[in-house]
Protein backbone atom coordinates (compact mmCIF):
# COMPACT_ATOMS: atom_id res chain seq x y z
CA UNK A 1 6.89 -0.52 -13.48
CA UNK A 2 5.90 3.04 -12.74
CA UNK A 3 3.21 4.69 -14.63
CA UNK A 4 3.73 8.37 -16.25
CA UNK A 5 3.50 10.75 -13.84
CA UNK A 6 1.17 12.44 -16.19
CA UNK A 7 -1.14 9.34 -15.91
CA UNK A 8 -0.75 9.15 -12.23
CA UNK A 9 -2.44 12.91 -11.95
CA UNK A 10 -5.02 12.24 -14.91
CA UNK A 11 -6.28 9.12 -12.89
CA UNK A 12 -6.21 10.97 -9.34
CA UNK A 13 -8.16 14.29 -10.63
CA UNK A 14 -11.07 11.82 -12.27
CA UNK A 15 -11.13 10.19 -8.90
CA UNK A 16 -10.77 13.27 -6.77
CA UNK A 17 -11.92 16.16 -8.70
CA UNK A 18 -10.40 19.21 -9.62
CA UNK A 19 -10.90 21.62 -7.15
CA UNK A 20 -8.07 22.78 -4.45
CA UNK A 21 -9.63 20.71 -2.03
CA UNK A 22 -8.30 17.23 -4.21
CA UNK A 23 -4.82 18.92 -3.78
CA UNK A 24 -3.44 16.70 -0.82
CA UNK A 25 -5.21 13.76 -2.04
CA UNK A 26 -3.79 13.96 -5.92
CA UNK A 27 -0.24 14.80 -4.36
CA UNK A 28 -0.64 11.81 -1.85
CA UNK A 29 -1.26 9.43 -4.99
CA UNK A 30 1.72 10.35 -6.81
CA UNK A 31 3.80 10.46 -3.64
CA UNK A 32 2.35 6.68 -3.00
CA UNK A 33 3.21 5.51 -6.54
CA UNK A 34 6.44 7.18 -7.39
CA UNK A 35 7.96 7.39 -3.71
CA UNK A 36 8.06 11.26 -4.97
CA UNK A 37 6.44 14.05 -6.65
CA UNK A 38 8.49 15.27 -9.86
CA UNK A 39 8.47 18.13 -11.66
CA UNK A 40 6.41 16.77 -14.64
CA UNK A 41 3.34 15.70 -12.24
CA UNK A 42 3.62 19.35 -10.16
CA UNK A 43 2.77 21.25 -13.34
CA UNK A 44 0.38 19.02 -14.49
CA UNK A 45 -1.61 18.89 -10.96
CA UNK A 46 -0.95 22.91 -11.11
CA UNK A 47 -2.65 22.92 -14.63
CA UNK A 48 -5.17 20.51 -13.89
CA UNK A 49 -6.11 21.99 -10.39
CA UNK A 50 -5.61 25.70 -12.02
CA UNK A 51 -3.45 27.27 -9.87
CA UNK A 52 0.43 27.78 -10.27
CA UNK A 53 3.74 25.49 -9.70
CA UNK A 54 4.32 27.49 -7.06
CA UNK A 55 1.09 27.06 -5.38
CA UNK A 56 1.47 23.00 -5.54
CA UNK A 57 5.27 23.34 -4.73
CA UNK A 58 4.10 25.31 -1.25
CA UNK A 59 1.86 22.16 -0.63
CA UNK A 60 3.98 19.93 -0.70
CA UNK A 61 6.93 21.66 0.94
CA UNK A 62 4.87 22.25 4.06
CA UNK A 63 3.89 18.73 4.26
CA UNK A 64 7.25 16.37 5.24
CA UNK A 65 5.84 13.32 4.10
CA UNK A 66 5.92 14.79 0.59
CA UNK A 67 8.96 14.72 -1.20
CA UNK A 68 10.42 16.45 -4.90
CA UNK A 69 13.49 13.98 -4.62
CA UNK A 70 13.26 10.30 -5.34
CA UNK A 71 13.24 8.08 -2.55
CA UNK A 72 13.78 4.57 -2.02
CA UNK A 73 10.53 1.83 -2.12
CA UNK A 74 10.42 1.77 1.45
CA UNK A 75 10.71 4.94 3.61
CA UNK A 76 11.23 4.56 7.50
CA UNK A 77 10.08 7.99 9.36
CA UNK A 78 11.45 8.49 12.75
CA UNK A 79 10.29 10.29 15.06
CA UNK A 80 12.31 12.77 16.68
CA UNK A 81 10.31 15.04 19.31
CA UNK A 82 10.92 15.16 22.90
CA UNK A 83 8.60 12.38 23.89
CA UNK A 84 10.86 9.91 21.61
CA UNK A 85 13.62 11.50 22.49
CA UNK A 86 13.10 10.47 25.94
CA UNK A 87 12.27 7.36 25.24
CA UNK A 88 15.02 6.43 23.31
CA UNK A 89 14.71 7.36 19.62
CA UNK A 90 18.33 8.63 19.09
CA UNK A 91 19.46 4.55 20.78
CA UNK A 92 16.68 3.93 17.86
CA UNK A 93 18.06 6.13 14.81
CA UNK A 94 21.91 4.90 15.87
CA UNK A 95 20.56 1.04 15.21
CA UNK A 96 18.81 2.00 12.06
CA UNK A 97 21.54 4.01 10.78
CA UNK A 98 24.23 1.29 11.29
CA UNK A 99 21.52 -1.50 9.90
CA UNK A 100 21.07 0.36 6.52
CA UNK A 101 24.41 1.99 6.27
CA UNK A 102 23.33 5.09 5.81
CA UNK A 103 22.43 8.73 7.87
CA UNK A 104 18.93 10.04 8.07
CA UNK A 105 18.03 11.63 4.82
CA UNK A 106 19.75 9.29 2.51
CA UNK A 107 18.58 6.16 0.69
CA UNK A 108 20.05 3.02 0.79
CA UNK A 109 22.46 2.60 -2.67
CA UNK A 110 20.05 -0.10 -3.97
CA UNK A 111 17.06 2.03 -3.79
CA UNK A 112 15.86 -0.34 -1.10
CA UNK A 113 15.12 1.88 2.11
CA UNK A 114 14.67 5.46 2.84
CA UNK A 115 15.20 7.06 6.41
CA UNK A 116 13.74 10.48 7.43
CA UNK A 117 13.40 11.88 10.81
CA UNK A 118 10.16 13.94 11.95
CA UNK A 119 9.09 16.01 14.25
CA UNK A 120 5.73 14.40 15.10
CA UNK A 121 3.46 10.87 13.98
CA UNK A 122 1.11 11.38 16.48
CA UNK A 123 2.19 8.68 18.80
CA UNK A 124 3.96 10.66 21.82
CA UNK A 125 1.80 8.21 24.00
CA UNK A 126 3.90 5.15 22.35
CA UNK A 127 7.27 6.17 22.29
CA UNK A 128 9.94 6.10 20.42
CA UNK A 129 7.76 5.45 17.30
CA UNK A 130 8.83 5.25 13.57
CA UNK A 131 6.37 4.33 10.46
CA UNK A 132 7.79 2.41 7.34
CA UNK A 133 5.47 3.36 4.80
CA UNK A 134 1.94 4.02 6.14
CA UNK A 135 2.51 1.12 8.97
CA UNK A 136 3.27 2.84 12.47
CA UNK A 137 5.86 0.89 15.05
CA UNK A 138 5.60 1.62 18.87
CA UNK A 139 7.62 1.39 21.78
CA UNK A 140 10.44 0.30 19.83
CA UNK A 141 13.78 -1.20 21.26
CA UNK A 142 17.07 -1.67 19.12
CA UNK A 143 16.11 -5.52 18.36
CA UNK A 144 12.75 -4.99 17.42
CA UNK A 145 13.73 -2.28 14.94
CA UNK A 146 16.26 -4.79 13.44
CA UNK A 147 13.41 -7.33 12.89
CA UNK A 148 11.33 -4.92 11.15
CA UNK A 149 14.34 -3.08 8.71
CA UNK A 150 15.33 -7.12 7.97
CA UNK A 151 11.43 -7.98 7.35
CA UNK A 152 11.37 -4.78 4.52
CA UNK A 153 11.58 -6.08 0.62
């Protein structure tokens, strides 16, 4: 059961502290918990924090693995820059795509899965490469991404 987002951002700013520097940190513990950030935790991190909504809504709009829309328990991030490109990450989001059912940027209808594209996860050297969650997947081939979207709760 989720917690109030309220909660979520009372518990984060005792751990982290209110200053601007506890920003990505507070917004990365709602975004862990909730699979989002929603409009009742931005205004309380913004009063919290002391800043305005539209100072917390530029963080996390700049940041892609922040979201304002719910999103499903698992989120799979591909990576789409020309190294995975190259190496195969459209063969990649094609077997995804027709695992889940569903184009990048939707959620599967059971609030299972997630899929997002990005432009970079730091692993150009390991291509293609996707994360699901925080977990990063290398050198991935159509099978092994099967076996990882089937191992997902």
């Amino acid at each position: 059961m989720n917690r109030n987002p309220r909660e979520i951002v009372s518990d984060a700013v005792a751990r982290f502290g209110s200053g601007r520097e506890a920003v990505i940190q507070i917004l990365t513990e709602i975004n862990r918990e909730l699979s989002y950030i929603p409009e009742e935790a931005i205004v309380a991190v913004a009063g919290a924090i002391g800043v305005s909504n539209a100072e917390i809504y530029s963080v996390i709009s700049f940041y892609s693995f922040f979201s304002t829309e719910p999103r499903g328990r698992n989120i799979i991030r591909l990576c789409t820059t020309i190294s995975c490109q190259m190496n195969g990450s459209g063969e990649i989001l094609k077997t995804i795509e027709a695992e889940l059912g569903i184009k990048a940027g939707d959620t599967t209808p059971d609030g299972r899965i997630t899929l997002e594209t990005t432009s970079c996860i730091g692993l150009c050297d390991q291509a293609p490469a996707m994360m699901v969650n925080d977990t990063p997947h290398t050198r991935l081939t159509p099978d092994e991404t099967r076996r990882i979207i089937a191992g997902l709760e």
